[in-house]
PDB file of N, CA and C in Angstrom:
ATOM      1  N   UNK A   1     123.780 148.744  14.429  1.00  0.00           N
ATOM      2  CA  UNK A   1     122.727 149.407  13.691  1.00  0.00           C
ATOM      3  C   UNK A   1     123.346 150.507  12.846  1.00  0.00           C
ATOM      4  N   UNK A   2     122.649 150.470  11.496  1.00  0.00           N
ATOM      5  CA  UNK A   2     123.194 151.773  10.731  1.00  0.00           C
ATOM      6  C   UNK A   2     122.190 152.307   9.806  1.00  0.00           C
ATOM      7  N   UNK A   3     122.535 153.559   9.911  1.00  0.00           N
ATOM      8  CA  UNK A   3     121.393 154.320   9.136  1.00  0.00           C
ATOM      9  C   UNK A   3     121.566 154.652   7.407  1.00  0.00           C
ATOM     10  N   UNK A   4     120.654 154.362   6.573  1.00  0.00           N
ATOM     11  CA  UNK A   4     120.633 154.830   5.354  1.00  0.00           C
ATOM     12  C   UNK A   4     120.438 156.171   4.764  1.00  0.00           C
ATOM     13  N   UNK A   5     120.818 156.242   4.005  1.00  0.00           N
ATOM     14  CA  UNK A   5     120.333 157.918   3.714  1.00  0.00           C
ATOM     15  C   UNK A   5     118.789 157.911   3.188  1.00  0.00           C
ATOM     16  N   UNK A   6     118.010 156.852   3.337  1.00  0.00           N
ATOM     17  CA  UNK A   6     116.404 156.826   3.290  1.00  0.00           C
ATOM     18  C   UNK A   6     115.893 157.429   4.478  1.00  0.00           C
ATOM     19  N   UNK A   7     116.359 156.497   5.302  1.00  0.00           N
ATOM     20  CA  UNK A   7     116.187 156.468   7.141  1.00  0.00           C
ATOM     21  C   UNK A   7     116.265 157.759   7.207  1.00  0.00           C
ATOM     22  N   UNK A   8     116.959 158.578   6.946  1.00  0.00           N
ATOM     23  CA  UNK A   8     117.467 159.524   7.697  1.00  0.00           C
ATOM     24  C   UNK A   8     117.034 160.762   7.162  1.00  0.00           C
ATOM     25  N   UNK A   9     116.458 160.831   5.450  1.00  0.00           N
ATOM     26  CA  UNK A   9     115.430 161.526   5.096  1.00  0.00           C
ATOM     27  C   UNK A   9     114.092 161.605   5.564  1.00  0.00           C
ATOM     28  N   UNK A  10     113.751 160.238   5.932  1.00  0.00           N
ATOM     29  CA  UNK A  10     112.559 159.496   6.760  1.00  0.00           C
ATOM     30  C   UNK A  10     112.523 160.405   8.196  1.00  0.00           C
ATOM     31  N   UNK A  11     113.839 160.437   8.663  1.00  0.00           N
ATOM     32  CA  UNK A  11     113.609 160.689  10.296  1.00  0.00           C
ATOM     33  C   UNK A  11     113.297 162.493  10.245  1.00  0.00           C
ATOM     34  N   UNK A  12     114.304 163.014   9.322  1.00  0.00           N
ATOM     35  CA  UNK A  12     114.116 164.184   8.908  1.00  0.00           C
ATOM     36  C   UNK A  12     113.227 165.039   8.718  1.00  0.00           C
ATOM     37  N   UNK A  13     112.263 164.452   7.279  1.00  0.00           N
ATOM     38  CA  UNK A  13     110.911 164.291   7.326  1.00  0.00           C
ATOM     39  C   UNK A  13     110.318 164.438   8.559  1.00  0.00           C
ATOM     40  N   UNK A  14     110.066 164.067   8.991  1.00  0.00           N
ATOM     41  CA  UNK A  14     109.049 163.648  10.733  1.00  0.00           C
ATOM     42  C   UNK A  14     110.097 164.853  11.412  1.00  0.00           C
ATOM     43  N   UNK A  15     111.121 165.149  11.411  1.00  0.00           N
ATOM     44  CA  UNK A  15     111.640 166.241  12.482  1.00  0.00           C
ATOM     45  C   UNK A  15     111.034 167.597  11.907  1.00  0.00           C
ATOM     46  N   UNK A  16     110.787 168.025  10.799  1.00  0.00           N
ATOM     47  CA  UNK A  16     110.880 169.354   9.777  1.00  0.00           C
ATOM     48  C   UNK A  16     112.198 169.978   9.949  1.00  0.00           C
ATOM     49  N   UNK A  17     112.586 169.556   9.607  1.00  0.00           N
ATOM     50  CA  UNK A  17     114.682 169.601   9.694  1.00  0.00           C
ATOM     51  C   UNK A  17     114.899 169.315   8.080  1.00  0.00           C
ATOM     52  N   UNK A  18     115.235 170.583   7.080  1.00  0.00           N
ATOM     53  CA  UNK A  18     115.540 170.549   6.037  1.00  0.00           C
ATOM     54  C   UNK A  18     116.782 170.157   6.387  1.00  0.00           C
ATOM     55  N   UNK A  19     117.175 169.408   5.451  1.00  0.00           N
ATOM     56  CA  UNK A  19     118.738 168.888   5.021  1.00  0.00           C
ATOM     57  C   UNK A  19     118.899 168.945   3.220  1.00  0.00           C
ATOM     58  N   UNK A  20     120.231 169.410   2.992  1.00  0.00           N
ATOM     59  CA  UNK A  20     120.543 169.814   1.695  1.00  0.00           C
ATOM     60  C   UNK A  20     121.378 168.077   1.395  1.00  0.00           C
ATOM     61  N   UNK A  21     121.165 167.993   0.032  1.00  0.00           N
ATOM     62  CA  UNK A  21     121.488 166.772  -0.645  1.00  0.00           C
ATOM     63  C   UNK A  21     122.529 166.641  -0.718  1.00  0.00           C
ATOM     64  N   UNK A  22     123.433 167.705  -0.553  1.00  0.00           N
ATOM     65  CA  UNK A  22     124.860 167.344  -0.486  1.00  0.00           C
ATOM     66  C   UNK A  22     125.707 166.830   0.765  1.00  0.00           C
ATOM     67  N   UNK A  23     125.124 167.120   1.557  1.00  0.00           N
ATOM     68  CA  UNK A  23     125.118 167.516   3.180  1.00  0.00           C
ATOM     69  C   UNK A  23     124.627 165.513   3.850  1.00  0.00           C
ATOM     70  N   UNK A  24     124.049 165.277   3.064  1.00  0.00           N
ATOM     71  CA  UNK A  24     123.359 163.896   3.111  1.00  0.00           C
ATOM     72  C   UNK A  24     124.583 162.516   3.688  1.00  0.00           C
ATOM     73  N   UNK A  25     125.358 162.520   2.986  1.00  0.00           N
ATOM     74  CA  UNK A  25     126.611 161.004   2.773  1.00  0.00           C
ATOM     75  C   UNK A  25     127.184 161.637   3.856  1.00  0.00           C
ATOM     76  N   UNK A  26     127.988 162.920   4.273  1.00  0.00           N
ATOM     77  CA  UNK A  26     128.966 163.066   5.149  1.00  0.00           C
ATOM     78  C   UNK A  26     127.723 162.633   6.804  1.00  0.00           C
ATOM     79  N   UNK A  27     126.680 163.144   7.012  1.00  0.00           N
ATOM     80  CA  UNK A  27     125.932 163.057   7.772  1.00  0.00           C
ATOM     81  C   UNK A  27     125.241 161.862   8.335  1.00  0.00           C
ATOM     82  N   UNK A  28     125.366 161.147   7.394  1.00  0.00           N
ATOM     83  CA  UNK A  28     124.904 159.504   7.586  1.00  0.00           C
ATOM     84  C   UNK A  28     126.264 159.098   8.307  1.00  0.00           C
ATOM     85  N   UNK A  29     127.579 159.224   7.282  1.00  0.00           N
ATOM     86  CA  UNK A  29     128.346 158.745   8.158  1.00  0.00           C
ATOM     87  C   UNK A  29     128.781 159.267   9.757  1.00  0.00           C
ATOM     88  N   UNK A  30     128.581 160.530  10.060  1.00  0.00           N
ATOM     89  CA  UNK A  30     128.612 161.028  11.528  1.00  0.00           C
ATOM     90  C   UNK A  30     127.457 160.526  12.320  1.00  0.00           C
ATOM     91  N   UNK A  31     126.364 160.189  11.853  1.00  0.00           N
ATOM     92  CA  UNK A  31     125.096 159.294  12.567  1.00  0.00           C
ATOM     93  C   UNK A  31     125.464 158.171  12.899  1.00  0.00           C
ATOM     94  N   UNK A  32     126.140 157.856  12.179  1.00  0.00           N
ATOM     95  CA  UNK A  32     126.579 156.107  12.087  1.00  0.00           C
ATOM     96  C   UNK A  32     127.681 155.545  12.941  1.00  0.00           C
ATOM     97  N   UNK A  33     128.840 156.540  12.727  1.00  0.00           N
ATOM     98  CA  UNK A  33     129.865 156.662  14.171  1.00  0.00           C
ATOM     99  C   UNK A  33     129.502 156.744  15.326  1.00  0.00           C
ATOM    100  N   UNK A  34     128.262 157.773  15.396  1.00  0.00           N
ATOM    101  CA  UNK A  34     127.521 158.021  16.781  1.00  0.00           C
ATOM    102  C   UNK A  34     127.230 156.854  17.015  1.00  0.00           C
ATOM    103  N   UNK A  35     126.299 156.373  15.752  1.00  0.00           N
ATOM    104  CA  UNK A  35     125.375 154.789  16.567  1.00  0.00           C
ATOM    105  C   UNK A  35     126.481 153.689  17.224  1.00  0.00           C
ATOM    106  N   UNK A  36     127.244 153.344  16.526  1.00  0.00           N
ATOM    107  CA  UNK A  36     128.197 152.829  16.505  1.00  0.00           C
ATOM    108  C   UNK A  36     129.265 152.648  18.126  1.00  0.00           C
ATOM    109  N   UNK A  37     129.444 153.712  18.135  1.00  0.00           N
ATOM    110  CA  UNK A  37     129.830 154.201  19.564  1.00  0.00           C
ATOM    111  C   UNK A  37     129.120 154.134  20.706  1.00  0.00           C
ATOM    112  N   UNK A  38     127.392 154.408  20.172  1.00  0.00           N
ATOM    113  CA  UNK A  38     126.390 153.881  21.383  1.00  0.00           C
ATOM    114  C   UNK A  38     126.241 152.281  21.646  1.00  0.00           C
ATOM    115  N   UNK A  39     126.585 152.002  20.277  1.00  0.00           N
ATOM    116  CA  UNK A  39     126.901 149.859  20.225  1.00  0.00           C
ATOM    117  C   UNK A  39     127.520 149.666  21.497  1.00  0.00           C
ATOM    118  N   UNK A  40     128.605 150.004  21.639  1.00  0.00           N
ATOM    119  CA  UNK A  40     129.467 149.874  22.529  1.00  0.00           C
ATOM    120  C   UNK A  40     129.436 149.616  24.382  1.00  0.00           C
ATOM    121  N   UNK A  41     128.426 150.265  24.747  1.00  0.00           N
ATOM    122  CA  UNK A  41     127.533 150.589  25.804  1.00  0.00           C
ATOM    123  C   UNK A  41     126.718 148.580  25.774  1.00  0.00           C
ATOM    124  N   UNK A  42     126.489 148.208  25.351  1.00  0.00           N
ATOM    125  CA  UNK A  42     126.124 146.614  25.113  1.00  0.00           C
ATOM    126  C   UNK A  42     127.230 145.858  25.397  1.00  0.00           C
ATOM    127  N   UNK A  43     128.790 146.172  25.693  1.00  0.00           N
ATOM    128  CA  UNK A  43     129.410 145.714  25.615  1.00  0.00           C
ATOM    129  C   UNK A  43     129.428 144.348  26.880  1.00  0.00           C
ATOM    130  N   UNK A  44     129.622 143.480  27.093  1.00  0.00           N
ATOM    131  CA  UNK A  44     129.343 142.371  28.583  1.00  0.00           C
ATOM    132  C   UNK A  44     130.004 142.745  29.752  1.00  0.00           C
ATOM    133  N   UNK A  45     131.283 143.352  29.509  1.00  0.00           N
ATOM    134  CA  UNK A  45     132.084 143.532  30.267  1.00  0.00           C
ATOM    135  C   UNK A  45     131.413 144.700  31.417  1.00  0.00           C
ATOM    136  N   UNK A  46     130.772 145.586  31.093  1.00  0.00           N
ATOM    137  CA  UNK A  46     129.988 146.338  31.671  1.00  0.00           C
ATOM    138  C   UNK A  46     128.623 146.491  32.830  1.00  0.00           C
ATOM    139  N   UNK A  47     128.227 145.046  32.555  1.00  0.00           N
ATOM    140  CA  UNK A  47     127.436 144.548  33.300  1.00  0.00           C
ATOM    141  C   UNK A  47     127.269 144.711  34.531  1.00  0.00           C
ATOM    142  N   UNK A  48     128.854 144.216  35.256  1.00  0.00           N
ATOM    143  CA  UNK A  48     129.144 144.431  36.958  1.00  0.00           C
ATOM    144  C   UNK A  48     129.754 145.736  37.399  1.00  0.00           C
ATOM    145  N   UNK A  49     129.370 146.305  36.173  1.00  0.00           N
ATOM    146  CA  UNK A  49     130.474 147.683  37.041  1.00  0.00           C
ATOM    147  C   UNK A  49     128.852 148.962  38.029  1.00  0.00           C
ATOM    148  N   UNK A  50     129.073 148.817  39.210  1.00  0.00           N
ATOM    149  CA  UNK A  50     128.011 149.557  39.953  1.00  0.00           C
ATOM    150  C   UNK A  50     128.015 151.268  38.895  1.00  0.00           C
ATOM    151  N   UNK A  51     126.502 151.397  39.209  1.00  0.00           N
ATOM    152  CA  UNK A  51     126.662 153.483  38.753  1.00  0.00           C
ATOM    153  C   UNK A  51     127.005 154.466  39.667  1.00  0.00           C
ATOM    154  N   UNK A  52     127.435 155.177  39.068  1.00  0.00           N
ATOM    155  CA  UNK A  52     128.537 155.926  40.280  1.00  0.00           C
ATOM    156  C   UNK A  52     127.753 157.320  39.574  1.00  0.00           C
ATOM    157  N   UNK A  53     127.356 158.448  40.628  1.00  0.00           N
ATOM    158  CA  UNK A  53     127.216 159.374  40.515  1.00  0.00           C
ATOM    159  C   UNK A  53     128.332 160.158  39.852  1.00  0.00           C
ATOM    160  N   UNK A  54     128.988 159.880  39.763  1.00  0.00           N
ATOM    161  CA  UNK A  54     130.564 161.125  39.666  1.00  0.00           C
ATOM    162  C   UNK A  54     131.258 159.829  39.407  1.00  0.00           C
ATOM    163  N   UNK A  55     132.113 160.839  38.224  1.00  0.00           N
ATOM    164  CA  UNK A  55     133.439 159.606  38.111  1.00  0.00           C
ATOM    165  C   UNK A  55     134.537 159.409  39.173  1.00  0.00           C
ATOM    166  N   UNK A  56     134.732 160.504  40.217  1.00  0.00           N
ATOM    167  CA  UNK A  56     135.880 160.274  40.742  1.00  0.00           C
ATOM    168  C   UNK A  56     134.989 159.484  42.190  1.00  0.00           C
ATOM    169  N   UNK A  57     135.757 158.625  42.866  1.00  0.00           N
ATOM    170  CA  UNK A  57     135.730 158.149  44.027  1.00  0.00           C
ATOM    171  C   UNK A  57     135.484 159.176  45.036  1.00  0.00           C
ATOM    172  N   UNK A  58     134.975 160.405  45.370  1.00  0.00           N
ATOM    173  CA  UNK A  58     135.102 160.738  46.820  1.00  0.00           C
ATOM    174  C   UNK A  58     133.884 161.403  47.462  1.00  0.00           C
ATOM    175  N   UNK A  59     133.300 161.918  48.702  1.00  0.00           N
ATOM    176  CA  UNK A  59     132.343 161.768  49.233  1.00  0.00           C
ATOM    177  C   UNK A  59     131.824 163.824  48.940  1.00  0.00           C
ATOM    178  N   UNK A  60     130.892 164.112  48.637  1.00  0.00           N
ATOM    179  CA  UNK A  60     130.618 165.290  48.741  1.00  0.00           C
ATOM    180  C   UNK A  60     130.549 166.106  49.773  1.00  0.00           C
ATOM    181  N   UNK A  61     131.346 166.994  50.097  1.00  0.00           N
ATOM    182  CA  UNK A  61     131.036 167.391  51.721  1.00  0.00           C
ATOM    183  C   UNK A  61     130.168 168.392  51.952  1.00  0.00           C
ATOM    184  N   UNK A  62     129.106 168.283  53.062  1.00  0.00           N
ATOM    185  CA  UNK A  62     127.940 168.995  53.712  1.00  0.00           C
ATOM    186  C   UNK A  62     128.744 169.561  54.827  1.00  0.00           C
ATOM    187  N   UNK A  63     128.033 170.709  54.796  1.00  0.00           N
ATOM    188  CA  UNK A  63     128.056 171.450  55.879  1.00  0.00           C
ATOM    189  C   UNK A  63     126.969 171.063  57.413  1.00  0.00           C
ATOM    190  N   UNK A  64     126.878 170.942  58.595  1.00  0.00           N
ATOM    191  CA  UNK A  64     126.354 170.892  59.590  1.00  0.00           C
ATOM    192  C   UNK A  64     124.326 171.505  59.073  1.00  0.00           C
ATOM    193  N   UNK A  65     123.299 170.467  59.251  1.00  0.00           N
ATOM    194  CA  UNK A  65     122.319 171.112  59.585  1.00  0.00           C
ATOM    195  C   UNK A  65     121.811 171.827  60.544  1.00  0.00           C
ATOM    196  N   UNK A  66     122.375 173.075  60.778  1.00  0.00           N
ATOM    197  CA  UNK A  66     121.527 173.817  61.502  1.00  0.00           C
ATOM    198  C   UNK A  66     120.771 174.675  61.589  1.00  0.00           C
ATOM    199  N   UNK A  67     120.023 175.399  62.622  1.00  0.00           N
ATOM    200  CA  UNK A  67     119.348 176.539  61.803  1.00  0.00           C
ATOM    201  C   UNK A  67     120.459 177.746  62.328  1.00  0.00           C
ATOM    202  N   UNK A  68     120.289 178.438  61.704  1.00  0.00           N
ATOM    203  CA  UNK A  68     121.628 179.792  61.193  1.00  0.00           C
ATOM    204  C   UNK A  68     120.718 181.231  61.470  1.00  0.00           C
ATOM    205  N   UNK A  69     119.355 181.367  61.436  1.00  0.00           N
ATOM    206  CA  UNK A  69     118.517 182.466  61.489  1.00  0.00           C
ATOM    207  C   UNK A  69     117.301 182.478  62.152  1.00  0.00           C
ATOM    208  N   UNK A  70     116.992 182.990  62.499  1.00  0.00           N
ATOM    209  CA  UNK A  70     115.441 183.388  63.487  1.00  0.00           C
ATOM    210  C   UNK A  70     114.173 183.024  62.856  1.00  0.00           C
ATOM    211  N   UNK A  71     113.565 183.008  63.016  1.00  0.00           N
ATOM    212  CA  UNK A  71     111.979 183.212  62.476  1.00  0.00           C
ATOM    213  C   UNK A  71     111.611 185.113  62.416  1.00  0.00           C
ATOM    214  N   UNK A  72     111.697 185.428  61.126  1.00  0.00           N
ATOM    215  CA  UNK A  72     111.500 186.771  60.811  1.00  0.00           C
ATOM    216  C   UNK A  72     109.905 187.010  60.174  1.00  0.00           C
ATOM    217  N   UNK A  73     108.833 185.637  60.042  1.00  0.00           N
ATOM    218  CA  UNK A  73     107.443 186.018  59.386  1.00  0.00           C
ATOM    219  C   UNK A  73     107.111 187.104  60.085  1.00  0.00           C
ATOM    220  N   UNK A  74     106.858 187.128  61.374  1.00  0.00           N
ATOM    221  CA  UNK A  74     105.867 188.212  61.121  1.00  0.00           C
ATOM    222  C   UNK A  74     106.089 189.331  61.073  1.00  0.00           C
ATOM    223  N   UNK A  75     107.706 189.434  60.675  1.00  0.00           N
ATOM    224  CA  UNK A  75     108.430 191.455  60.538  1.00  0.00           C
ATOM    225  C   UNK A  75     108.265 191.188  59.345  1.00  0.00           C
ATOM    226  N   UNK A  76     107.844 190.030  58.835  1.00  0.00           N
ATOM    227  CA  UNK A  76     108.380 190.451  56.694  1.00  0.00           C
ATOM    228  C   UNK A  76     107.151 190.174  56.259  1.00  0.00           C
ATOM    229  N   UNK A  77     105.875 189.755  57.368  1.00  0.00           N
ATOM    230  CA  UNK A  77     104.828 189.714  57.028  1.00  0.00           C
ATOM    231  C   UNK A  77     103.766 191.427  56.960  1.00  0.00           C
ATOM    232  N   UNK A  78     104.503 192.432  57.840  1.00  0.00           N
ATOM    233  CA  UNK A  78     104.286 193.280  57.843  1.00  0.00           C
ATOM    234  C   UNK A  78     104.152 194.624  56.863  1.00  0.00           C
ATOM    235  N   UNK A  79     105.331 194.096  56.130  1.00  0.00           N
ATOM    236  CA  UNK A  79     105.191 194.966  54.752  1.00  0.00           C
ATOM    237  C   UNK A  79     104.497 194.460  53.499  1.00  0.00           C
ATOM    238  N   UNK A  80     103.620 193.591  53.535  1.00  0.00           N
ATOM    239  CA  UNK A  80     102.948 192.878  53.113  1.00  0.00           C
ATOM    240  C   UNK A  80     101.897 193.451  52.863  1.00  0.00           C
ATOM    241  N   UNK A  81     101.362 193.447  51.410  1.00  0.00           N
ATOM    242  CA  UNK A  81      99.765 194.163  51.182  1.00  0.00           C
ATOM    243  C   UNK A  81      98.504 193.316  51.933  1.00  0.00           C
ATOM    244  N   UNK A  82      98.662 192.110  51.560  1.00  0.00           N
ATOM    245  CA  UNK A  82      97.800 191.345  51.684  1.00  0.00           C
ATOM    246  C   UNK A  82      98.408 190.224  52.481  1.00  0.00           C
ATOM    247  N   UNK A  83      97.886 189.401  53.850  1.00  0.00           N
ATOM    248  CA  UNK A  83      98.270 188.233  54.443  1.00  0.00           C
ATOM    249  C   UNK A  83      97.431 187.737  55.120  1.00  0.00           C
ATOM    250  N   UNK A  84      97.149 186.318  55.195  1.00  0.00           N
ATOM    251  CA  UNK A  84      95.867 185.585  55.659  1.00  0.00           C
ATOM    252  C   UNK A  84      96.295 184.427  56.140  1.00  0.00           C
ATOM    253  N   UNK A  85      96.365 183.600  57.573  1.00  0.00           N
ATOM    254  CA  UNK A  85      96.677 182.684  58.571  1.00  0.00           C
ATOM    255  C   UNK A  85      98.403 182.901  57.998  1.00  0.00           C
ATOM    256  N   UNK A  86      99.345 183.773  58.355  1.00  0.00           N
ATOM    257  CA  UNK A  86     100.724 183.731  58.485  1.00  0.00           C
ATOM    258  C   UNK A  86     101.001 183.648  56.576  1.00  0.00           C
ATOM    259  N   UNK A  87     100.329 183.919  55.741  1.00  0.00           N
ATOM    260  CA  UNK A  87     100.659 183.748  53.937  1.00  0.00           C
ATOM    261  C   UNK A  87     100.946 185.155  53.188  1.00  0.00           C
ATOM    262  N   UNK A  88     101.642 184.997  52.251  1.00  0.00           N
ATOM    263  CA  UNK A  88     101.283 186.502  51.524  1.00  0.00           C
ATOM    264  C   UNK A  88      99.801 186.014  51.041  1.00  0.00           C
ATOM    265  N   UNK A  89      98.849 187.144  50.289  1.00  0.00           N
ATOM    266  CA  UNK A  89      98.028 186.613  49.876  1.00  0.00           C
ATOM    267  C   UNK A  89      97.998 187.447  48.062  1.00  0.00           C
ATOM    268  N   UNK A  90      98.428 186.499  46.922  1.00  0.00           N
ATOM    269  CA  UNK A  90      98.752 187.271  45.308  1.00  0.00           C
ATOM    270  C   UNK A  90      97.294 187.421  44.778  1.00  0.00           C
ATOM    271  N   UNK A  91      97.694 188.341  43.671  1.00  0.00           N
ATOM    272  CA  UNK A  91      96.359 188.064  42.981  1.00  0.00           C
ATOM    273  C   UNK A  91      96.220 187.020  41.973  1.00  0.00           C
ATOM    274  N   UNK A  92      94.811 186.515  42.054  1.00  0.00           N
ATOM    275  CA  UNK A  92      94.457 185.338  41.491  1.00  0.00           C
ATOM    276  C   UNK A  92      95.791 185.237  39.390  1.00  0.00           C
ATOM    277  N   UNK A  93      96.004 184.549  39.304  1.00  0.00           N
ATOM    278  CA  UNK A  93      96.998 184.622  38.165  1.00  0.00           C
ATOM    279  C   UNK A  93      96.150 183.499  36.908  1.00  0.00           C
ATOM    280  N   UNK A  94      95.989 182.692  37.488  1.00  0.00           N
ATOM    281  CA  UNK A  94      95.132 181.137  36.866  1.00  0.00           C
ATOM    282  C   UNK A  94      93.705 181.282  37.077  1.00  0.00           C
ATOM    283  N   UNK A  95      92.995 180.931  36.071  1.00  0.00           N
ATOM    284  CA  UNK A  95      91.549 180.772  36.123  1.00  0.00           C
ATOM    285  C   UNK A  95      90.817 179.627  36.104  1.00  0.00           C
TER     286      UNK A  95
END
């Protein structure tokens, strides 16, 4: 696929993205390399290769789930203006 310098006044147009007339030919052709390069991605050979989160091969390491701290609600519920069944309670924000 390749873009014209119609197309691309066209797409322009519809963005509100002034572009200067001179600025036009070098820009088509950097659109066009892009597209070009996205061609590529179609390629067959690509088909069987699985998606891999990360390019490199290796496993992310986690730390142990445990719990690490107490239950502190109801000391941090205390300095609290407002609290209703264990909640802070804000003022209304949305109507």
């Amino acid at each position: 696929m390749s873009l014209s310098p119609s197309q691309l006044k066209h797409v322009a147009h519809l963005s509100r993205i002034a572009l200067e007339e001179s600025k036009i030919p070098a820009l088509v052709q950097d659109l066009n390399a892009i597209l070009a390069f996205a061609e590529q991605l179609k390629d067959g050979r690509l088909d069987d290769l699985a998606p891999m989160a990360h390019p490199l091969d290796q496993q992310q390491p986690l730390r142990a789930d445990v719990v690490n701290e107490t239950n502190q609600r109801d000391i941090l519920l205390k300095g609290a203006p407002a609290t209703e069944q264990g909640l802070f309670l804000v003022p209304k924000v949305i109507e």
